[in-house]
Protein backbone atom coordinates (compact mmCIF):
# COMPACT_ATOMS: atom_id res chain seq x y z
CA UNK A 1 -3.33 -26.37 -17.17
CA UNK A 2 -5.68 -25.26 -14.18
CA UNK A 3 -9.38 -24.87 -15.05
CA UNK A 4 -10.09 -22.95 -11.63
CA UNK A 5 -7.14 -20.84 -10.80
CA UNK A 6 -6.65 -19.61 -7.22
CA UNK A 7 -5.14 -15.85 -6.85
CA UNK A 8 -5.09 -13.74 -4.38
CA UNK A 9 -4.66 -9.49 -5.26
CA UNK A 10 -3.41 -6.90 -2.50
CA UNK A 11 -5.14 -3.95 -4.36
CA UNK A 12 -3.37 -1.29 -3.51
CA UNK A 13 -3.10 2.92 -4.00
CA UNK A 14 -0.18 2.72 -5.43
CA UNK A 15 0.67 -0.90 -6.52
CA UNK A 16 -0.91 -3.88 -7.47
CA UNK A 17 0.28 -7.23 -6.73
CA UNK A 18 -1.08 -10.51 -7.96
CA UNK A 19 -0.10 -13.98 -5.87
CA UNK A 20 -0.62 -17.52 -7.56
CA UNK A 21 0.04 -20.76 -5.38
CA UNK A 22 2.35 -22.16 -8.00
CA UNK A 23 3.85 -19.61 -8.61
CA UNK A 24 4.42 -16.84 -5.70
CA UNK A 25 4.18 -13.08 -6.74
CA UNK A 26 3.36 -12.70 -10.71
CA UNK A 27 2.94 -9.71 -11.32
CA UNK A 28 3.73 -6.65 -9.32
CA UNK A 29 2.37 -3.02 -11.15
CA UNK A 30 1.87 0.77 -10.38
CA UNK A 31 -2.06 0.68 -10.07
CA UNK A 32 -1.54 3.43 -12.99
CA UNK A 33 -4.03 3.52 -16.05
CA UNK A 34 -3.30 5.63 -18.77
CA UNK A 35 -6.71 6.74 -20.70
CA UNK A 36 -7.55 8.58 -23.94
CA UNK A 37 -10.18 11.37 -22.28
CA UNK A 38 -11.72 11.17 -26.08
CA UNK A 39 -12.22 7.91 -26.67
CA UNK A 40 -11.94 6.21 -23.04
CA UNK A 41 -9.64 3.14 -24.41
CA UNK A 42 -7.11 2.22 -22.10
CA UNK A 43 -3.60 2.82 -23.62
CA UNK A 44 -1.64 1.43 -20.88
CA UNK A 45 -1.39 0.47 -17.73
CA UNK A 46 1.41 -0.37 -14.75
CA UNK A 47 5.11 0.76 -15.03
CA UNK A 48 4.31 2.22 -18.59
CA UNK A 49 1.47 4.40 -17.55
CA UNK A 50 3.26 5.33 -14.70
CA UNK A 51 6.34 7.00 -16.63
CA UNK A 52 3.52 9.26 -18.64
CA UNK A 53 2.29 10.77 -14.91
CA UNK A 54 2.89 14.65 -15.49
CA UNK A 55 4.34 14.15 -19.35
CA UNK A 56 1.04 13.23 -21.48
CA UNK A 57 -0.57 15.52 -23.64
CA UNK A 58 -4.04 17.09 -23.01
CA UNK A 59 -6.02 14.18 -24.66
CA UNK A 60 -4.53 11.54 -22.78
CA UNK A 61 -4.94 11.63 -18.98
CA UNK A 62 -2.59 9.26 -16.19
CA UNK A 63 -4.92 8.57 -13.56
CA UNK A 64 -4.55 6.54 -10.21
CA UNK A 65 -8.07 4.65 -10.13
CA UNK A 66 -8.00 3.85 -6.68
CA UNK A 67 -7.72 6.52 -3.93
CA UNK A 68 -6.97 6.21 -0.14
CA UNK A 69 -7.06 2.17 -0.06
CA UNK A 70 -10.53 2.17 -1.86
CA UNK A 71 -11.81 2.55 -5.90
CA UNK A 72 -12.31 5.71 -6.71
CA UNK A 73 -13.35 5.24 -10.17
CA UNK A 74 -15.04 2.03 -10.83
CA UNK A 75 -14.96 1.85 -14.77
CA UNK A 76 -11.68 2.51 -15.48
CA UNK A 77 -10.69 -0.16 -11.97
CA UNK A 78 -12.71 -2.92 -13.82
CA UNK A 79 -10.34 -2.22 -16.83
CA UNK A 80 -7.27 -2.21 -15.83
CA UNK A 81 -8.34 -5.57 -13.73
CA UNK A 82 -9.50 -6.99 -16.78
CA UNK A 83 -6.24 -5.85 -18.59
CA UNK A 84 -3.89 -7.91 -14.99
CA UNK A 85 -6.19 -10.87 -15.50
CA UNK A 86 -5.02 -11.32 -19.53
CA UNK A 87 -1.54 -10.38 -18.39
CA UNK A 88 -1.38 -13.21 -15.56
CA UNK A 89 -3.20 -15.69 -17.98
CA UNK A 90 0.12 -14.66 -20.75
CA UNK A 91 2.92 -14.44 -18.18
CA UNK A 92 1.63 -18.02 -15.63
CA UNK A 93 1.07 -19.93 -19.01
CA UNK A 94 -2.63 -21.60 -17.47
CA UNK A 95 -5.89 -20.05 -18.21
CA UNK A 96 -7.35 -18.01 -15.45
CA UNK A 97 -11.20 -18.53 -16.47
CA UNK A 98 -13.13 -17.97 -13.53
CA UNK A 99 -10.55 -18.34 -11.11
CA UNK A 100 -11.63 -17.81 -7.57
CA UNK A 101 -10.08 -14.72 -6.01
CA UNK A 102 -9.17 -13.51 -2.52
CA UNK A 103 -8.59 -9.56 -2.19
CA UNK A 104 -7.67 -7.59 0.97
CA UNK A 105 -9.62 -4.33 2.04
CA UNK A 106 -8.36 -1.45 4.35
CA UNK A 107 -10.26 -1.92 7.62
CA UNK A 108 -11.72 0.84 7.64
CA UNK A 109 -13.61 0.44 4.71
CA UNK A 110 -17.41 0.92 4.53
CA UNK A 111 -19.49 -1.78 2.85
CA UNK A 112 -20.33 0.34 -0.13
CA UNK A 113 -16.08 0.75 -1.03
CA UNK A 114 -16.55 -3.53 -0.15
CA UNK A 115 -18.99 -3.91 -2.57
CA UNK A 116 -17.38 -2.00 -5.19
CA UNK A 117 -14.02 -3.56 -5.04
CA UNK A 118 -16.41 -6.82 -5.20
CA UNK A 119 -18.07 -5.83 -8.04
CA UNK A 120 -15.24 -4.83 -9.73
CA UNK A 121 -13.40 -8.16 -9.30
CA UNK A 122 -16.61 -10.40 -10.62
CA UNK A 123 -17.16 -8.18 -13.19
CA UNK A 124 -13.74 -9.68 -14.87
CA UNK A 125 -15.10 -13.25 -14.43
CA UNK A 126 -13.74 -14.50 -11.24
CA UNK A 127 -16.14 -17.47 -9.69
CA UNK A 128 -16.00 -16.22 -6.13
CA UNK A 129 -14.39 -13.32 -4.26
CA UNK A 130 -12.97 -13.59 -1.06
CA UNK A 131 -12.43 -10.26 0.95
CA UNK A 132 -9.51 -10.78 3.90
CA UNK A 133 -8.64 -7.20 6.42
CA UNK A 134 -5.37 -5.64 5.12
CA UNK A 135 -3.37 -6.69 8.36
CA UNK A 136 -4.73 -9.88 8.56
CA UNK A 137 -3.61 -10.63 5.40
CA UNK A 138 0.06 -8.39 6.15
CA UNK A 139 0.57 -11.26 9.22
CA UNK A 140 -0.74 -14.12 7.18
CA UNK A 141 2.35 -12.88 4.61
CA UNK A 142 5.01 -12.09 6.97
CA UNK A 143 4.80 -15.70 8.41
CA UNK A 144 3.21 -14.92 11.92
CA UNK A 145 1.04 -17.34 13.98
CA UNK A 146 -2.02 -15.91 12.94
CA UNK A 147 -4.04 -18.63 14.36
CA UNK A 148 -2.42 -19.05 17.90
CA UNK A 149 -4.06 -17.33 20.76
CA UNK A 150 -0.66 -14.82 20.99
CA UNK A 151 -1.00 -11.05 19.56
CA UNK A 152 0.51 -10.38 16.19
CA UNK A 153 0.89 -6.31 15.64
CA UNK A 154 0.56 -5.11 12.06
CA UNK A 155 1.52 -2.33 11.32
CA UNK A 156 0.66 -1.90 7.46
CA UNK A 157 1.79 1.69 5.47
CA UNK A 158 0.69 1.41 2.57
CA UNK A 159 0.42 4.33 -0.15
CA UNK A 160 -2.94 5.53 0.56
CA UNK A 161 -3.63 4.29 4.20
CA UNK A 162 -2.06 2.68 7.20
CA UNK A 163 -3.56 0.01 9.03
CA UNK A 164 -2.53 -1.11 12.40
CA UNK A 165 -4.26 -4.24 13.76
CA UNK A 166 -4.12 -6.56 17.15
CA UNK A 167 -4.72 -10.31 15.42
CA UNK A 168 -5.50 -13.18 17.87
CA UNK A 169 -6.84 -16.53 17.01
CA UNK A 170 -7.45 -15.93 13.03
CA UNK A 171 -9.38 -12.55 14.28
CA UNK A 172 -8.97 -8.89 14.58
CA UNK A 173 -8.69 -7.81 18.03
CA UNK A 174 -8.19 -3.91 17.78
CA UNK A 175 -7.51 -2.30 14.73
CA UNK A 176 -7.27 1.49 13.40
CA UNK A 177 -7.04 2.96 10.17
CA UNK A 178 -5.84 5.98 8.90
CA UNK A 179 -6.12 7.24 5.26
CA UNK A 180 -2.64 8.91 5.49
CA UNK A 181 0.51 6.53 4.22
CA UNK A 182 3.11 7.18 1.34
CA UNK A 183 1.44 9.21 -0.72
CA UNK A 184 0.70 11.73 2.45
CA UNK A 185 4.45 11.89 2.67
CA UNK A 186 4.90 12.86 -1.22
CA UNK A 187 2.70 15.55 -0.91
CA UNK A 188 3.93 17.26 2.37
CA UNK A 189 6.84 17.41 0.26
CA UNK A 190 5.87 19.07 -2.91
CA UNK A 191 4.17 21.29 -0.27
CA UNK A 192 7.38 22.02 1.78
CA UNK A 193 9.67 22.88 -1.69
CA UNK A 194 6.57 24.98 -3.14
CA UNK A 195 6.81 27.15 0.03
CA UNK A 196 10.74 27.05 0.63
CA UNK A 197 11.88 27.21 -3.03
CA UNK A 198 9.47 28.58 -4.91
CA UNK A 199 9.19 25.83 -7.00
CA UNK A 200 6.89 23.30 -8.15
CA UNK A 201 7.72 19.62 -8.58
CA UNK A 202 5.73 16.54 -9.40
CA UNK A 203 4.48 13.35 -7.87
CA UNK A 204 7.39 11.16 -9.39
CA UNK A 205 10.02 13.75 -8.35
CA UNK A 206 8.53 13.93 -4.56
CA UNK A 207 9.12 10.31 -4.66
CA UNK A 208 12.32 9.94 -5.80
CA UNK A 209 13.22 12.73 -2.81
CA UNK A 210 11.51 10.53 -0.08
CA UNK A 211 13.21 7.25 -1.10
CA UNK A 212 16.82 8.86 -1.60
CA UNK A 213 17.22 11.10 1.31
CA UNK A 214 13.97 10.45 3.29
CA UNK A 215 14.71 10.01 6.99
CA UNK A 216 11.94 9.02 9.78
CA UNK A 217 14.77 9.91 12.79
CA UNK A 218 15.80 12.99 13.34
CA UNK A 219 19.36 12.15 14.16
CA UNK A 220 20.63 10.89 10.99
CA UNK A 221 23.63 11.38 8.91
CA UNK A 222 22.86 14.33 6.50
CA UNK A 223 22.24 13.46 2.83
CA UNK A 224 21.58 15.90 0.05
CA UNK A 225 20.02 15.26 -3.76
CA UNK A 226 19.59 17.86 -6.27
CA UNK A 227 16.09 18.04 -8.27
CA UNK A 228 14.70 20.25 -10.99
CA UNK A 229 11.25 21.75 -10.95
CA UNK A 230 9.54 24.91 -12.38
CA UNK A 231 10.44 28.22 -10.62
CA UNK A 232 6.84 29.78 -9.57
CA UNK A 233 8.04 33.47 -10.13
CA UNK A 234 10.07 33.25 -12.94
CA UNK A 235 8.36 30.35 -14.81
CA UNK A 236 11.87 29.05 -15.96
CA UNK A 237 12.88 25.56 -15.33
CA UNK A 238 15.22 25.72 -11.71
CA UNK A 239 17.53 22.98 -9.65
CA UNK A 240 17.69 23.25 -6.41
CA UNK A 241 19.84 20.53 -3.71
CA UNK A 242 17.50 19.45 -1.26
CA UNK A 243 19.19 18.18 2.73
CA UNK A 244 17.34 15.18 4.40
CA UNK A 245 17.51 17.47 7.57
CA UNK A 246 14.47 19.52 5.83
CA UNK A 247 12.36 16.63 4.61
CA UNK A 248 12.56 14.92 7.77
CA UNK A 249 10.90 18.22 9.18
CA UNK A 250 8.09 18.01 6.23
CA UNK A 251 7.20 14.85 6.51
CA UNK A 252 7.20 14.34 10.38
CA UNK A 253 3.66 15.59 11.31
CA UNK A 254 1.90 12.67 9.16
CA UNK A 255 4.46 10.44 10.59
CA UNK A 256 3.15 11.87 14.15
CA UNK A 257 -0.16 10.80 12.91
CA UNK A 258 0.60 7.02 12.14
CA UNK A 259 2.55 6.86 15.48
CA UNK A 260 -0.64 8.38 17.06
CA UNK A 261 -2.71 5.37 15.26
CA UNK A 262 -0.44 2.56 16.25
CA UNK A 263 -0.34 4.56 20.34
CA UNK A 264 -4.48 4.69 20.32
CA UNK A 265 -4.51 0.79 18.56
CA UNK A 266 -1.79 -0.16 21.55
CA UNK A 267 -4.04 1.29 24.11
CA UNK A 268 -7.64 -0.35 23.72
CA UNK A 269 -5.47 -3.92 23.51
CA UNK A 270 -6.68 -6.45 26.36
CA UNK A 271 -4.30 -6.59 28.74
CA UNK A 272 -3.56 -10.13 28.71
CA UNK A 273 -2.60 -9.51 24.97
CA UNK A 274 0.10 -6.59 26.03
CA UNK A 275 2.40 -9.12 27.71
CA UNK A 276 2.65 -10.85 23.96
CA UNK A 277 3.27 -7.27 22.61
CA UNK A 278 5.93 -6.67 24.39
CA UNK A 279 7.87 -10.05 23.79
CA UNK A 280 6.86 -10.67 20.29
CA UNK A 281 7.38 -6.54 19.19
CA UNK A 282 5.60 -5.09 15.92
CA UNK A 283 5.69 -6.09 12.39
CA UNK A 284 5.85 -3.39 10.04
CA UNK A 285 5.07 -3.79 6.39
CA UNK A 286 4.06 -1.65 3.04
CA UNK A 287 6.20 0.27 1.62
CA UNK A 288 6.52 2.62 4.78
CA UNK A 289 8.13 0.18 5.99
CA UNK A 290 11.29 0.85 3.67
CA UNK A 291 11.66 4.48 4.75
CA UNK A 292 15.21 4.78 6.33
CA UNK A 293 15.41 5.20 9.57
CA UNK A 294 11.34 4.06 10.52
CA UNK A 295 12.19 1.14 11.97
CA UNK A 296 14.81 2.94 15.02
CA UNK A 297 12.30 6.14 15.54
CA UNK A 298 9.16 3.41 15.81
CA UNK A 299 11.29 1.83 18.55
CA UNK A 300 12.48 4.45 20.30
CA UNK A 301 9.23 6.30 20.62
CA UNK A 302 6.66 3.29 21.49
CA UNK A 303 9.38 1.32 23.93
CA UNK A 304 8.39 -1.99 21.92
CA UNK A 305 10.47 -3.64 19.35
CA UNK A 306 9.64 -3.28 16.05
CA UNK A 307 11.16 -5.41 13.11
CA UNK A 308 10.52 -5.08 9.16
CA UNK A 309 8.59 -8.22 7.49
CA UNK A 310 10.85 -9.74 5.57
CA UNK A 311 9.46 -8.35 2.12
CA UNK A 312 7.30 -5.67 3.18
CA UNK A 313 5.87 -4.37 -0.35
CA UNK A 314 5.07 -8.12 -0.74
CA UNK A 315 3.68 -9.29 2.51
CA UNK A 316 -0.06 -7.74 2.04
CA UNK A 317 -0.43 -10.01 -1.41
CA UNK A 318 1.88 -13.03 -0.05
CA UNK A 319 -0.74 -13.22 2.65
CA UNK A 320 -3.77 -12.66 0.53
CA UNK A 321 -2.47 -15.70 -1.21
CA UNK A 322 -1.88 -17.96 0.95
CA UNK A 323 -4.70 -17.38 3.03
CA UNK A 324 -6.67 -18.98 1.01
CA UNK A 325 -6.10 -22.47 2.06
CA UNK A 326 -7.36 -21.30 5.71
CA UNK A 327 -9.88 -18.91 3.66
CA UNK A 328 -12.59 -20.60 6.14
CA UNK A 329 -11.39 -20.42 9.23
CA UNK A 330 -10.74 -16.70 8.75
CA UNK A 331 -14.14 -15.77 7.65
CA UNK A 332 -16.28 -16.88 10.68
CA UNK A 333 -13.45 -14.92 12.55
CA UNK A 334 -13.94 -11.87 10.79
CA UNK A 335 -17.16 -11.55 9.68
């Protein structure tokens, strides 16, 4: 039974993962709420809320609280934080009263989205909160020397941004964040089959495409998946087989863009780091990282070599977690 339990949360756009020290990953949810617009009571939240996205009647609305990395609704983040603190207390069997918490922020983030996520986090009765950089926390979790003088790259695409970050000595050297990651890619292609087909699909159904028969290299061995969606001139329910030739073409240009963050983050590196870079390679992790093919076009295209962390949805919240025994030494290098 711990009286002050130590957790650390990668709060992500589209998941959110909770790390214990005894116990490794605990939980690991959509970051999905599903509210009645009436009354405001939470009817559920994670996995559950997730399978209502696009099926829920008018009254009862399937919202993603946090948008591009950061809270986007504060009220209804405090509850479902609230609602993963009871769950952790039931599933870990010790009490998390005022545990103290470590959380990781995009690097880009203003002070005012730091606050928030802050506030939201005390406001379920943690005793202190922690805030670590995204790819700090990404190296800390795919077991890198964080706090040798030798570069670590990060490259971390998560579901609402990608962060790419130069870490040296517990530190950020150079870092770049763009607010384009999985959820960019889902929408390029309810975009691209709206225009082609005529047809309309959802969120869920855009990511079922990308994980099935999503391709970062061009050259790949042609797959094909058939969907359903709603014919825009007729109105009628339609299927339609998709090729991965096509969504490779709609979803290269924001790949372009991340390759253009990691290029620019390569670039304003000290050149004494660069010799590292090119020995040691890049780390990719997020859920970007488990697009087929990303790991060959990264390579090809930036001459380094790249290699996937060896649980990439994980590595932001392993990190978070286990940075907290070095919680210290991090802080006076990042604040």
């Amino acid at each position: 039974m711990l009286t002050n339990a130590e957790i650390g949360i990668d709060l992500g756009t589209a998941n959110i993962l909770v790390y214990t020290k005894e116990k490794g990953i605990v939980l690991n949810e959509p970051s999905v709420v599903a509210l009645n617009s009436n009354t405001n009571e939470v009817l559920a939240v994670g996995s559950d809320a997730k399978n209502m996205v696009g099926k829920t009647p008018g009254q009862i609305v399937a919202m993603r609280p946090l948008k591009l990395g950061v809270i986007a609704d504060y009220d209804v983040t405090s509850t479902m934080l609230k609602h993963i603190m009871k769950q952790i207390s039931k599933e870990s069997g010790f009490t998390a009263r005022k545990p103290k918490v470590i959380v990781c922020t995009p690097c880009g983030s203003t002070s005012v989205e730091r606050r928030a996520i802050r506030d939201a986090i005390m406001s379920c009765g943690a005793k202190s909160v922690h805030l670590i950089e995204e790819p700090v926390a990404a190296a800390i979790g795919a077991d890198l020397p964080v706090d040798e003088p030798v570069a670590n790259v990060i490259v971390d695409i998560g579901g609402g941004t990608s962060e790419v970050g130069i870490i040296s000595y517990g530190g950020i050297v150079s870092s770049q964040s763009i607010r384009r990651g999985g959820d960019n890619l889902d929408e390029d292609i309810i975009q691209y089959v709206r225009k082609t087909y005529n047809l309309l699909i959802g969120e869920r159904t855009a990511e079922e495409i990308k994980i099935n028969i999503g391709n970062a290299s061009p050259d790949h061995e042609e797959q094909s998946i058939e969907i359903r969606g709603r014919d825009l001139v007729s109105g009628l329910p339609k299927p339609v087989v998709l090729h991965s030739g096509e969504i490779h073409h709609a979803i290269a240009e924001s790949l372009d863009h991340i390759l253009e963050t990691i290029r620019e983050t390569l670039e304003t590196c000290p050149p004494e780091l660069s010799g590292d870079i090119v020995d040691q390679g890049i780390i990719l992790t997020g859920g970007g990282a488990l697009l087929t093919g990303m790991q060959e076009w990264l390579s090809e295209r930036i001459i380094v070599p790249v290699h996937v962390a060896p649980n990439p949805l994980e590595a932001v919240a392993a990190g978070t977690g286990k940075s907290l025994k070095i919680i210290d030494k991090l802080q006076e290098a990042s604040v």
